[in-house]
N, C-alpha and C. Protein backbone atom coordinates (compact mmCIF):
# COMPACT_ATOMS: atom_id res chain seq x y z
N UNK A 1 0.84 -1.18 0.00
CA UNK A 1 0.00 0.00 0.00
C UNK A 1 0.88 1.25 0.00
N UNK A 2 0.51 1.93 -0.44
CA UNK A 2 1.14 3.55 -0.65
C UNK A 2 0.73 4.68 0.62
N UNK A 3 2.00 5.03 0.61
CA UNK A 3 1.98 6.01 1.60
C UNK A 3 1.04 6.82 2.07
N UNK A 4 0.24 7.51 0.97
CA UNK A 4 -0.35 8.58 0.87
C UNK A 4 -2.01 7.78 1.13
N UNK A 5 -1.34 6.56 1.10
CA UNK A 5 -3.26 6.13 0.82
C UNK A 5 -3.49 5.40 2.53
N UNK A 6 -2.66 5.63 3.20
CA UNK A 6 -2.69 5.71 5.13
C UNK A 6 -2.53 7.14 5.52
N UNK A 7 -4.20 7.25 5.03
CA UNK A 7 -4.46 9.04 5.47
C UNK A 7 -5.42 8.75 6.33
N UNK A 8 -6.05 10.21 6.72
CA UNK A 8 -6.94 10.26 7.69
C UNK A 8 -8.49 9.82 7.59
N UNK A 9 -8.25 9.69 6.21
CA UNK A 9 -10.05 8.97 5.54
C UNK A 9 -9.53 7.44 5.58
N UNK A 10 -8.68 7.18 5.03
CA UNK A 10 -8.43 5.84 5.23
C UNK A 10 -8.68 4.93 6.72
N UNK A 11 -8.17 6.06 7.82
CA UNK A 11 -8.17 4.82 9.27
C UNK A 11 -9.34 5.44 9.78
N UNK A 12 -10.47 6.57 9.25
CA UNK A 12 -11.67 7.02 9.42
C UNK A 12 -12.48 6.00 9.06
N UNK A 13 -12.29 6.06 7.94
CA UNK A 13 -12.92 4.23 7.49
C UNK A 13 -13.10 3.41 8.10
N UNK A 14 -11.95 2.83 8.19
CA UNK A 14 -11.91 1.94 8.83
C UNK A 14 -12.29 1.63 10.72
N UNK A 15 -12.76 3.00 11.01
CA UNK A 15 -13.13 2.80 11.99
C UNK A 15 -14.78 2.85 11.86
N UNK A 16 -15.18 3.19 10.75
CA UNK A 16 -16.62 3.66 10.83
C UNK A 16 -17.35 2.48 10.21
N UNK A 17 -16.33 1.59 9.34
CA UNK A 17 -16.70 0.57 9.28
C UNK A 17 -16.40 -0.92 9.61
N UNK A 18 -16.41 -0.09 11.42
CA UNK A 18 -15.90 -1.51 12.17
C UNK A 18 -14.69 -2.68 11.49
N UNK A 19 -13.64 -2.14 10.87
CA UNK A 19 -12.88 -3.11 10.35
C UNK A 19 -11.55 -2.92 11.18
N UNK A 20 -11.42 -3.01 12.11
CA UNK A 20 -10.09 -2.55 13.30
C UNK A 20 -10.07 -3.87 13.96
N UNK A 21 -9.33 -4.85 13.36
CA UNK A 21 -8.78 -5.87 13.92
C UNK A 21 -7.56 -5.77 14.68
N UNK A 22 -6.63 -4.83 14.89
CA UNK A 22 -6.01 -4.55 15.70
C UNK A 22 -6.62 -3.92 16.98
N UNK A 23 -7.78 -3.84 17.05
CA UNK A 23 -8.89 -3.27 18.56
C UNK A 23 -8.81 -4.60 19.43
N UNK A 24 -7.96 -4.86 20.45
CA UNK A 24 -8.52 -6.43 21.27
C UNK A 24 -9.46 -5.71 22.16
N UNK A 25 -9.76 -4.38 22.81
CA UNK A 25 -10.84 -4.19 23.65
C UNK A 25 -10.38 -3.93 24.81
N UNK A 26 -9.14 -3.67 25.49
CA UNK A 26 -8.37 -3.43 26.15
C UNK A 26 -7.40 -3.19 26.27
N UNK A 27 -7.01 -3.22 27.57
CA UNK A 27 -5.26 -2.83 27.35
C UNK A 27 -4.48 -3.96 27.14
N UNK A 28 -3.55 -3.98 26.72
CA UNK A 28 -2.56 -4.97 26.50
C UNK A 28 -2.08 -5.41 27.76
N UNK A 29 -2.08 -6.85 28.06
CA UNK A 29 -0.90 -7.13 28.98
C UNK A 29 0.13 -6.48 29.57
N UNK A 30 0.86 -6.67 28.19
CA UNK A 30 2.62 -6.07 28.57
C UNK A 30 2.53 -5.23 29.05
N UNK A 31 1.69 -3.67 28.35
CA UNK A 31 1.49 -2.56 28.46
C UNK A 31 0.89 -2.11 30.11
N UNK A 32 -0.04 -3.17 30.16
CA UNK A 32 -0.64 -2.93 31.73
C UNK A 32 0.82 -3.07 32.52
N UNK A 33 1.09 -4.06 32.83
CA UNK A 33 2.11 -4.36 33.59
C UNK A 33 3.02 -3.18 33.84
N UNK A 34 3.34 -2.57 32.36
CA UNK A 34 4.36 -2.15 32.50
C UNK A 34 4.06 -0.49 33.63
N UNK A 35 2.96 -0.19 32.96
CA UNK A 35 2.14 1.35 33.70
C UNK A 35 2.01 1.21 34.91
N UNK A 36 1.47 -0.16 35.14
CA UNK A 36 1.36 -0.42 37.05
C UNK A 36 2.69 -0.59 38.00
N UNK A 37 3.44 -0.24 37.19
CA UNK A 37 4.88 -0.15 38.15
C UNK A 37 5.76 1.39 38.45
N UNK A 38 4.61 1.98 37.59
CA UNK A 38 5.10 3.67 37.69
C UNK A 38 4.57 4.25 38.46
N UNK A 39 5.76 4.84 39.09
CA UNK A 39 5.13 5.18 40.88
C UNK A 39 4.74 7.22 40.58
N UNK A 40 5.67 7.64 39.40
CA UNK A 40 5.37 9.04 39.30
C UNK A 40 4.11 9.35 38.47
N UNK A 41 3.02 9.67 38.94
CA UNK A 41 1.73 9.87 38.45
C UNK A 41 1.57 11.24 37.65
N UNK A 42 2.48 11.62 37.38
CA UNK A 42 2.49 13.29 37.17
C UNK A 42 3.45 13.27 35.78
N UNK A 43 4.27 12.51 35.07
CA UNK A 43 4.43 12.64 33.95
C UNK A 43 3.84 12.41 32.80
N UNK A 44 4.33 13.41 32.07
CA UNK A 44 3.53 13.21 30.69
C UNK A 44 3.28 12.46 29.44
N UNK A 45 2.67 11.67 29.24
CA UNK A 45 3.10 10.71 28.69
C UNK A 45 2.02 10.79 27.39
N UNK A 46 2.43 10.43 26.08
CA UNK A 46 1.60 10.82 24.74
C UNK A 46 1.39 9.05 24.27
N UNK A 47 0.43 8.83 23.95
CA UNK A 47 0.12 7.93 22.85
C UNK A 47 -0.57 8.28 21.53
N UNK A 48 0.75 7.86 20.44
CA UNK A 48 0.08 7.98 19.32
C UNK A 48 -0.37 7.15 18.60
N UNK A 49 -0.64 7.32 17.67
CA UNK A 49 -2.04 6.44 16.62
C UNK A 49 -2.73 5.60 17.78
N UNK A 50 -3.18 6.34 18.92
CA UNK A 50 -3.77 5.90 20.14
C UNK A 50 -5.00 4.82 19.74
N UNK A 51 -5.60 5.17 18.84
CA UNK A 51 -7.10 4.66 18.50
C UNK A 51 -7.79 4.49 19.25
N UNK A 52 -8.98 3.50 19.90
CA UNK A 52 -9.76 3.80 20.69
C UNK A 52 -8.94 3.52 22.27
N UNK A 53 -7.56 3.93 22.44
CA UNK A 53 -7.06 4.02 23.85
C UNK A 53 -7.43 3.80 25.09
N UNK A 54 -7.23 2.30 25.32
CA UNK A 54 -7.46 1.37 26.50
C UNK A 54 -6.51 2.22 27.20
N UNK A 55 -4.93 1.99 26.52
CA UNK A 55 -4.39 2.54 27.12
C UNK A 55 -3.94 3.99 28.60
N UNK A 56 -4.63 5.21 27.58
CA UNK A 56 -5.40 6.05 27.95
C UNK A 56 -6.87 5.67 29.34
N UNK A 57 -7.04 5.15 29.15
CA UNK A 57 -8.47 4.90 29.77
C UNK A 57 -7.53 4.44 31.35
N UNK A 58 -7.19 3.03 31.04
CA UNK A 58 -5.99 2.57 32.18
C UNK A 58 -5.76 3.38 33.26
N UNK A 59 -4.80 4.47 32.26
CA UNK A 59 -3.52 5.37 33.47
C UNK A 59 -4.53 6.58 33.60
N UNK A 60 -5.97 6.94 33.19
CA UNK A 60 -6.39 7.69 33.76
C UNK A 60 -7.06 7.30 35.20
N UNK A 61 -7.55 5.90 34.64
CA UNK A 61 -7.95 5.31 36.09
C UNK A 61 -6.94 5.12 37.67
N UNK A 62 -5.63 5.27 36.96
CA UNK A 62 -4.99 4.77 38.12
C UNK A 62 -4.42 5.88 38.43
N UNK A 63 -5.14 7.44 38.09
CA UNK A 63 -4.71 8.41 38.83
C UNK A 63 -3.52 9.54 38.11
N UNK A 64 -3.12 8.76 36.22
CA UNK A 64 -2.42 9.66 35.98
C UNK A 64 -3.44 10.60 35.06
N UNK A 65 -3.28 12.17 34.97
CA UNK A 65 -3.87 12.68 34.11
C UNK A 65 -3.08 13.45 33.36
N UNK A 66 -1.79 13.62 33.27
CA UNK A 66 -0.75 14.26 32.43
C UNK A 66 -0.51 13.17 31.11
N UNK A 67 -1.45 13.27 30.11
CA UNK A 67 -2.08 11.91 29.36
C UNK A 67 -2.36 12.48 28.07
N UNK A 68 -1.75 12.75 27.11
CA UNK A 68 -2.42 13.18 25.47
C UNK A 68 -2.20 11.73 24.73
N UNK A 69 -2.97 11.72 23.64
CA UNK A 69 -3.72 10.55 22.41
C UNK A 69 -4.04 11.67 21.53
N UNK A 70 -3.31 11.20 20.79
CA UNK A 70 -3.16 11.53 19.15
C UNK A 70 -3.56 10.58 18.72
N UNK A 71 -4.51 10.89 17.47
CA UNK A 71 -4.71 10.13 15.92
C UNK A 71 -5.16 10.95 15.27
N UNK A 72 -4.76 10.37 14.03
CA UNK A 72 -5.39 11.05 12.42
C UNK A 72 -6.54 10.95 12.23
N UNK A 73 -7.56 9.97 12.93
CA UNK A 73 -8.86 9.92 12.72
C UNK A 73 -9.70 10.20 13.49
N UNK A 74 -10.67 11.21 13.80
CA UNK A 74 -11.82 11.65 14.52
C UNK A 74 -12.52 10.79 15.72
N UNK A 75 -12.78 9.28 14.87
CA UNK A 75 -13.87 8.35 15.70
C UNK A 75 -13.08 7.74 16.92
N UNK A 76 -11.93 7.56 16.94
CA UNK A 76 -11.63 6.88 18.25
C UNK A 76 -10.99 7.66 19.23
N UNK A 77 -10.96 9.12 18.90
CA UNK A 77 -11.02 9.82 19.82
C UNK A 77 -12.55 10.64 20.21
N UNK A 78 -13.15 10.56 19.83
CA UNK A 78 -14.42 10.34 20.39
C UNK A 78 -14.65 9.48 20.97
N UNK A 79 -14.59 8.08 20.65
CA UNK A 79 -15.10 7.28 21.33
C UNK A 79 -14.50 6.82 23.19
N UNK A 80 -12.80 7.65 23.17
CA UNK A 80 -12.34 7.67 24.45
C UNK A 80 -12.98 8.77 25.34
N UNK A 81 -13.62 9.59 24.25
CA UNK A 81 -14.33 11.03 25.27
C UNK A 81 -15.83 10.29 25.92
N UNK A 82 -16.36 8.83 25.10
CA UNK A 82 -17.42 8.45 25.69
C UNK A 82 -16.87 7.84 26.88
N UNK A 83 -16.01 7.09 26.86
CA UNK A 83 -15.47 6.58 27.73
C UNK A 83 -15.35 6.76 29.19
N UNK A 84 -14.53 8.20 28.84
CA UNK A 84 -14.14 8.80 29.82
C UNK A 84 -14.50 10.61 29.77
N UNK A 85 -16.02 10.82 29.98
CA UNK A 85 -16.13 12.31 29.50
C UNK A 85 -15.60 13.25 30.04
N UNK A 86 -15.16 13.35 31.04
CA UNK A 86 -14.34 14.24 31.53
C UNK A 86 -12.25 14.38 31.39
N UNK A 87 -12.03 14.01 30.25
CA UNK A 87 -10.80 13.43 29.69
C UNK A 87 -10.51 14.56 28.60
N UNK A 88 -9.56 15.82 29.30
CA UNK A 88 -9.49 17.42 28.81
C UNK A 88 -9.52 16.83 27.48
N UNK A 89 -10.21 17.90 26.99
CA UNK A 89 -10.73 17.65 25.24
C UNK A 89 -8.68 18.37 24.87
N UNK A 90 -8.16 18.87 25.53
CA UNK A 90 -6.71 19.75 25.05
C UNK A 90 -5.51 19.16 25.01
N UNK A 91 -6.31 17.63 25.64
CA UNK A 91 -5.11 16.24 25.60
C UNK A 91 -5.55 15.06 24.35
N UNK A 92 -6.84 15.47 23.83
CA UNK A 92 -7.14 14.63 22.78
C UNK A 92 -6.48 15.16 21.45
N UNK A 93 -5.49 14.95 20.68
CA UNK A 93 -4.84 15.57 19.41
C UNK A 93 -5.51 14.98 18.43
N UNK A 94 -5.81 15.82 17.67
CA UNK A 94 -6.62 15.09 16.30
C UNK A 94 -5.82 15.58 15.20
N UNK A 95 -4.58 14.76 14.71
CA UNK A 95 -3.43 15.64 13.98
C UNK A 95 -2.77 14.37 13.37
N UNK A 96 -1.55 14.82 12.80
CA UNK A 96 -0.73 14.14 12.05
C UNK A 96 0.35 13.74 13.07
N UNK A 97 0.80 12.70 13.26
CA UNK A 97 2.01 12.31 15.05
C UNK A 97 3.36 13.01 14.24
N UNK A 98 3.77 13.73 12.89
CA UNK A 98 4.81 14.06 12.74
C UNK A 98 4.64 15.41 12.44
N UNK A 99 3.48 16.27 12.77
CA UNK A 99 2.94 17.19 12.76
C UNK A 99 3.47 18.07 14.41
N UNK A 100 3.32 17.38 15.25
CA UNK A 100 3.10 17.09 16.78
C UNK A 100 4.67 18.01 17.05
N UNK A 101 4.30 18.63 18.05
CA UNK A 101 6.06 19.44 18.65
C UNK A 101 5.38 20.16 20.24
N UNK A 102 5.62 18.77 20.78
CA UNK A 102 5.49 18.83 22.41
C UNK A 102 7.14 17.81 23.04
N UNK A 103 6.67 18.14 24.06
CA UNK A 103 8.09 17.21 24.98
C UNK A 103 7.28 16.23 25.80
N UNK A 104 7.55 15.35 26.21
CA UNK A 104 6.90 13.74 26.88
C UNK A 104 8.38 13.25 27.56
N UNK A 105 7.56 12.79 28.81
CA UNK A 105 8.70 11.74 29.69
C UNK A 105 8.77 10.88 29.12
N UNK A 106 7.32 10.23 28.51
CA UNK A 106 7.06 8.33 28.26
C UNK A 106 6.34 8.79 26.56
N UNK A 107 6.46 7.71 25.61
CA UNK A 107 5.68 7.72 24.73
C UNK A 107 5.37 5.93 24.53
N UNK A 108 4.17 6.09 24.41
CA UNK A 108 3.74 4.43 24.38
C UNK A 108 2.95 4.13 23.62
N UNK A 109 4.02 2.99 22.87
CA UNK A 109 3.51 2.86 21.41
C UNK A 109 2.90 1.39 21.72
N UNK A 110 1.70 1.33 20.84
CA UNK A 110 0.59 -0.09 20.57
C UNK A 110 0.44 -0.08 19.52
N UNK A 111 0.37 -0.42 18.90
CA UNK A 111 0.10 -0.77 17.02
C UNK A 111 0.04 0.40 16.44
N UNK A 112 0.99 1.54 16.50
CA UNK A 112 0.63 2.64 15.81
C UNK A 112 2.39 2.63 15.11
N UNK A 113 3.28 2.07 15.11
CA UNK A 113 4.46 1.76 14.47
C UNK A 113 4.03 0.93 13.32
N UNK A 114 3.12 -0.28 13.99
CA UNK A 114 3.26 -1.25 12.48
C UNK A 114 2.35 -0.84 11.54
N UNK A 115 1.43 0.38 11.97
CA UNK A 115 0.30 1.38 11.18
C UNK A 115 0.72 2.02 10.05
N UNK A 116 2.22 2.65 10.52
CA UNK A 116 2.88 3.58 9.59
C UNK A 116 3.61 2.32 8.03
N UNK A 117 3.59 3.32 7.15
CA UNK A 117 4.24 2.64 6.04
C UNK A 117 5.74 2.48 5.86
N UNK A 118 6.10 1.31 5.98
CA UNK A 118 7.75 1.02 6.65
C UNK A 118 8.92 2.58 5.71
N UNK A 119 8.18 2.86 5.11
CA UNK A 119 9.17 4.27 4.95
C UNK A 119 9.61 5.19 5.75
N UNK A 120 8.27 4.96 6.58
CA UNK A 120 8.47 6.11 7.92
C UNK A 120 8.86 5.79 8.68
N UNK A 121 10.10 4.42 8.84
CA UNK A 121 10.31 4.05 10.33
C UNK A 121 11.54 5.19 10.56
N UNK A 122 12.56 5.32 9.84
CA UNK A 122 13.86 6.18 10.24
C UNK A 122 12.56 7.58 10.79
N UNK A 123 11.78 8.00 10.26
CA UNK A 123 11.43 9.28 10.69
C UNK A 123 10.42 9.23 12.16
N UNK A 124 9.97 8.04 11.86
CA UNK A 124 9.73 7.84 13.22
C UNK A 124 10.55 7.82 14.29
N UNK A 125 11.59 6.96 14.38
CA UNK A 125 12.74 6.94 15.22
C UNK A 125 12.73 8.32 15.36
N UNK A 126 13.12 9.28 14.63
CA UNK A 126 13.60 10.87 14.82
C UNK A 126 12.86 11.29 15.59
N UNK A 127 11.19 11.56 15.04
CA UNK A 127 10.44 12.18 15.36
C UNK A 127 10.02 11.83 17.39
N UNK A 128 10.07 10.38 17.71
CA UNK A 128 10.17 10.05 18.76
C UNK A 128 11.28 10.52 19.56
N UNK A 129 11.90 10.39 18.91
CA UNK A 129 13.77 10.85 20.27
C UNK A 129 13.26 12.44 20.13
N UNK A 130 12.94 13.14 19.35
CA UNK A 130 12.58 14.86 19.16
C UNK A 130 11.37 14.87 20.46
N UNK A 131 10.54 13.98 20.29
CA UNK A 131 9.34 14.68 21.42
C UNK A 131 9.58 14.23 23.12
N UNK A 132 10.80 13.26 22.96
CA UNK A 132 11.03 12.99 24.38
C UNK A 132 12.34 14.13 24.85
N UNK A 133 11.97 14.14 26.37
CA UNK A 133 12.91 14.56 27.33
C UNK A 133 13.81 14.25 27.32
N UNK A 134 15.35 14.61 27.67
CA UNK A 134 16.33 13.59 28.23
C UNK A 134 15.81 12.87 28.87
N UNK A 135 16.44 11.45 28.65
CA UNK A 135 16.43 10.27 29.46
C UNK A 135 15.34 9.83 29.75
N UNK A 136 14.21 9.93 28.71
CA UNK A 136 12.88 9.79 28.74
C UNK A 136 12.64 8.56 28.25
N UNK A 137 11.39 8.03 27.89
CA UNK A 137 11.27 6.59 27.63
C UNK A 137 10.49 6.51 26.26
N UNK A 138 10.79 5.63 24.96
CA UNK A 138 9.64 5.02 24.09
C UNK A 138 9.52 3.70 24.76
N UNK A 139 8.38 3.18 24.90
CA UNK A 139 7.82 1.92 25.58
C UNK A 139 6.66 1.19 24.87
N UNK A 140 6.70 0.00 24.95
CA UNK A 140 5.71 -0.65 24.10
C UNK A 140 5.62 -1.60 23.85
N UNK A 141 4.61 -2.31 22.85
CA UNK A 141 5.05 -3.29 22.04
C UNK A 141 5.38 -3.15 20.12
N UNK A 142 5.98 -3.90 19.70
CA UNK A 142 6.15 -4.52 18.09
C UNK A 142 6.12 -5.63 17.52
N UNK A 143 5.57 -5.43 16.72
CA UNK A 143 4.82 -6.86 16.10
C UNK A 143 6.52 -7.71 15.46
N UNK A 144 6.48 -8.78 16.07
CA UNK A 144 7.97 -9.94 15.31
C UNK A 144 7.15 -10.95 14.83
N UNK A 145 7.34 -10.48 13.20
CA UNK A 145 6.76 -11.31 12.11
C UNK A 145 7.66 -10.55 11.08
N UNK A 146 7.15 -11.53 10.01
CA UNK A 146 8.26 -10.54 8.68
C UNK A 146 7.77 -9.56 8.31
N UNK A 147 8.31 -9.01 7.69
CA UNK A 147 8.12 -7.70 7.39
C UNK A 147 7.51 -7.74 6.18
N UNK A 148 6.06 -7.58 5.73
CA UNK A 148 5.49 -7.71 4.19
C UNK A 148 5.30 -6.60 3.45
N UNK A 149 4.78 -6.81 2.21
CA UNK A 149 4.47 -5.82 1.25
C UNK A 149 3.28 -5.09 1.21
N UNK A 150 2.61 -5.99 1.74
CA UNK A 150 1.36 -5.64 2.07
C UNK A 150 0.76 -5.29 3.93
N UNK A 151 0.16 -4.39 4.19
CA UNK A 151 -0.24 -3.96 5.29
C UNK A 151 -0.95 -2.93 5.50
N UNK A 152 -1.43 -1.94 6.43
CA UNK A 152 -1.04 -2.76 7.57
C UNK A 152 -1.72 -3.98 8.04
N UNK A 153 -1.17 -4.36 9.21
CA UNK A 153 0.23 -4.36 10.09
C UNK A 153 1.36 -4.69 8.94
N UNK A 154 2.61 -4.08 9.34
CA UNK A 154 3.44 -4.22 8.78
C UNK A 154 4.42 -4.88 10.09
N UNK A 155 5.30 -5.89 9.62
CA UNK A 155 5.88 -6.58 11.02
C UNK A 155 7.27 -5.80 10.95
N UNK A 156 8.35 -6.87 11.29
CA UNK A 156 9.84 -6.45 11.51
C UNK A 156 10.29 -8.00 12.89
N UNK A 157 11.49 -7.80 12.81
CA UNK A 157 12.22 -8.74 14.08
C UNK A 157 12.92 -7.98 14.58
N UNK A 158 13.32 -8.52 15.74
CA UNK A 158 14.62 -8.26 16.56
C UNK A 158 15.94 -7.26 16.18
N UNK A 159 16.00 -7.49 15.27
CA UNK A 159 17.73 -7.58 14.80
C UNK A 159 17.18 -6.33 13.94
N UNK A 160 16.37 -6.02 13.22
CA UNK A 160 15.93 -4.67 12.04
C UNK A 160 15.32 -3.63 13.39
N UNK A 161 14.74 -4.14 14.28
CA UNK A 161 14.48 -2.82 15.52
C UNK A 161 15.76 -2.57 16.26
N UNK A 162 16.70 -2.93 16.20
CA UNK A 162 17.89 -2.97 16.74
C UNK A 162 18.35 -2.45 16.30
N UNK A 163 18.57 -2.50 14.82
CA UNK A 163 19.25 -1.51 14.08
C UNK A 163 18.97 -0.27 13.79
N UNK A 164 17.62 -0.29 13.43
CA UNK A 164 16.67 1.40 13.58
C UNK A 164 16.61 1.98 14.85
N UNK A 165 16.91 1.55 16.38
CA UNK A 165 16.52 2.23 17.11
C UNK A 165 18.43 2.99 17.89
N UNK A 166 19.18 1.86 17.58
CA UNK A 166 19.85 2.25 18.01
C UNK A 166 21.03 3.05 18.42
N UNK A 167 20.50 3.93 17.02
CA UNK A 167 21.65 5.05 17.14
C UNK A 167 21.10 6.34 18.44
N UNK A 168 19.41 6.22 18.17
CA UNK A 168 18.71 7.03 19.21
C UNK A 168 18.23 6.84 19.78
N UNK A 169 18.60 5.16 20.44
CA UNK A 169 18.34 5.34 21.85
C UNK A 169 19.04 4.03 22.30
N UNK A 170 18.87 4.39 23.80
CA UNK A 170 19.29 3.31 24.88
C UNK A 170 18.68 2.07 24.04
N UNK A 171 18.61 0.78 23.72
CA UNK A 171 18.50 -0.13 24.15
C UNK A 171 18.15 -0.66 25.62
N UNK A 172 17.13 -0.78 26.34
CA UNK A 172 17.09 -1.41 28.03
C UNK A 172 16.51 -2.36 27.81
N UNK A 173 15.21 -2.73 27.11
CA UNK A 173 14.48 -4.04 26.92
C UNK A 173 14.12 -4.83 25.17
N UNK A 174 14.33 -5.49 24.54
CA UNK A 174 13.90 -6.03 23.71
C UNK A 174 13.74 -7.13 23.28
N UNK A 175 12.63 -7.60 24.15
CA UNK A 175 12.49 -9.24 23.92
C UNK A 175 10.99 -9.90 23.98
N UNK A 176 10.99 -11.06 23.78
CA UNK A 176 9.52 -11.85 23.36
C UNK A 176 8.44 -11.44 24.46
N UNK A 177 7.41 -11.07 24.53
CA UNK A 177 6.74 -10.80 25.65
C UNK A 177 5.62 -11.90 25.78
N UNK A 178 6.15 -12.16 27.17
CA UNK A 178 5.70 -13.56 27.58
C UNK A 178 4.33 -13.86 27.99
N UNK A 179 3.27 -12.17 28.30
CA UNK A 179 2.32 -12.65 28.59
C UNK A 179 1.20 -11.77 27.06
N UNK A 180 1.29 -11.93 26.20
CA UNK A 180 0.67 -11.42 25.28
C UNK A 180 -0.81 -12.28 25.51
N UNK A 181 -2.21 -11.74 24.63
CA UNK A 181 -2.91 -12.59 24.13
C UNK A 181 -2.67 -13.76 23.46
N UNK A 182 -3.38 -14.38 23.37
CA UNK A 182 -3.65 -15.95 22.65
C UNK A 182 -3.07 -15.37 21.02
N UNK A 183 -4.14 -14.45 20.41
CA UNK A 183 -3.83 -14.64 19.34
C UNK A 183 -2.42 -13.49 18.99
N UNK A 184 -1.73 -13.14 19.73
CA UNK A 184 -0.17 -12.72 19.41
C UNK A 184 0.71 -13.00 20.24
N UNK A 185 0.03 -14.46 20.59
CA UNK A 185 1.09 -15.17 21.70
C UNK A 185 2.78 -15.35 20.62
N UNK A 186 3.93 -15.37 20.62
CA UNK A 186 5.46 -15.36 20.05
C UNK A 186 5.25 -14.66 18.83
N UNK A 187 4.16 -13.41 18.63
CA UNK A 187 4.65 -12.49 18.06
C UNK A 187 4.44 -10.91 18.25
N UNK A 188 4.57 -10.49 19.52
CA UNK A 188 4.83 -9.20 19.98
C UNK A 188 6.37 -9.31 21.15
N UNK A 189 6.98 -8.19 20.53
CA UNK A 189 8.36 -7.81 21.36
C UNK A 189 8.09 -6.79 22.65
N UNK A 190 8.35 -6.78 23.44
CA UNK A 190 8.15 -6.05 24.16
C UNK A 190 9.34 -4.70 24.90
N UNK A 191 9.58 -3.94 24.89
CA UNK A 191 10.84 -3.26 24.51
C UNK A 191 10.69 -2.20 25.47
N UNK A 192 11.52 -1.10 26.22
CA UNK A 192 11.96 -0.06 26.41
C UNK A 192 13.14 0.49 26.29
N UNK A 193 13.04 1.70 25.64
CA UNK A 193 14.03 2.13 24.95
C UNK A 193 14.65 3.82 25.63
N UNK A 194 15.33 3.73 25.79
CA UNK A 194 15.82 4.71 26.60
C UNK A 194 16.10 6.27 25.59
N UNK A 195 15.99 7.63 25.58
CA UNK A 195 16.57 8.80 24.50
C UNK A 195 17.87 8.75 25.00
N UNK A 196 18.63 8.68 24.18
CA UNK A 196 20.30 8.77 24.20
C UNK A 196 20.35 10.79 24.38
């Protein structure tokens, strides 16, 4: 698929016509785990190509509200304002994530890497180390499958995130994540990555 054709009508679509098979309906495992061990409730932390943001929903419940969600498409940020109606409409971004020029402690990525068209990974890398703090965190998961022609999802392994991430950043975690769902049981990585 072509670049230009993973626009904002495109994942509008696809949300309006219920075709979001990357939606499991919650938060991720890994992702839970990883939020319930953060004791500072007060940093800022962005998720992009958030979509309908379990995520979001989560760390508002457990008391953090320094919390923006970005996407390109309208409906699933609405649908986190049903969620959660009192969830500052000034933390919901309805924009382009390389558009975006804020600073973040944490950025936590869920299927919004394997969203992008593998052209954009070097600019992703950039654009991520640009919106974090020193010594701030990208955190998440990535899909380890091959990498196809067709997508999205678009996959990648070990050894190609290794190489893209590591001129800009720490390396701290990158490995099989052991408690995924059933259906991406040995193929999500689970990773934190430190801003160099």
């Amino acid at each position: 698929m072509k670049k230009n054709n993973l626009n904002a009508d495109y994942w509008e679509n696809r949300y309006q016509n219920q075709n979001t098979s990357w939606d499991i309906g919650e938060i991720s495992n890994p992702i839970k785990k990883y939020i319930d061990q953060i004791s500072d409730k007060d940093i800022k932390i962005l998720i992009p190509g958030a979509g309908n943001s379990y995520e979001a929903e989560h760390l508002w419940q457990s008391g953090f509200k320094n919390i923006y969600v970005l996407d390109i498409a309208e409906s699933p940020l609405k649908n986190l304002k049903i969620r959660i109606p009192d969830f500052p409409n000034e933390q919901c971004l309805l924009m382009d994530f390389f558009d975006l020029n804020m600073k973040f402690d944490l950025i936590l990525e869920q299927t919004f890497f394997c969203a992008l068209n593998p052209s954009l990974r070097e600019h992703y890398v950039a654009k991520t180390n640009n919106l974090l703090n020193e010594k701030s965190k990208l955190t998440g998961l990535l899909f380890d499958f091959e990498l196809t022609e067709k997508g999205p999802p678009f996959g990648g392994d070990k050894k190609s995130y290794e190489e893209l991430f590591q001129n800009s950043f720490k390396i701290k975690t990158l490995e099989s994540a052991y408690n995924s769902i059933e259906d991406r049981k040995d193929k999500e990585l689970f990773f934190i990555f430190e801003k160099k």
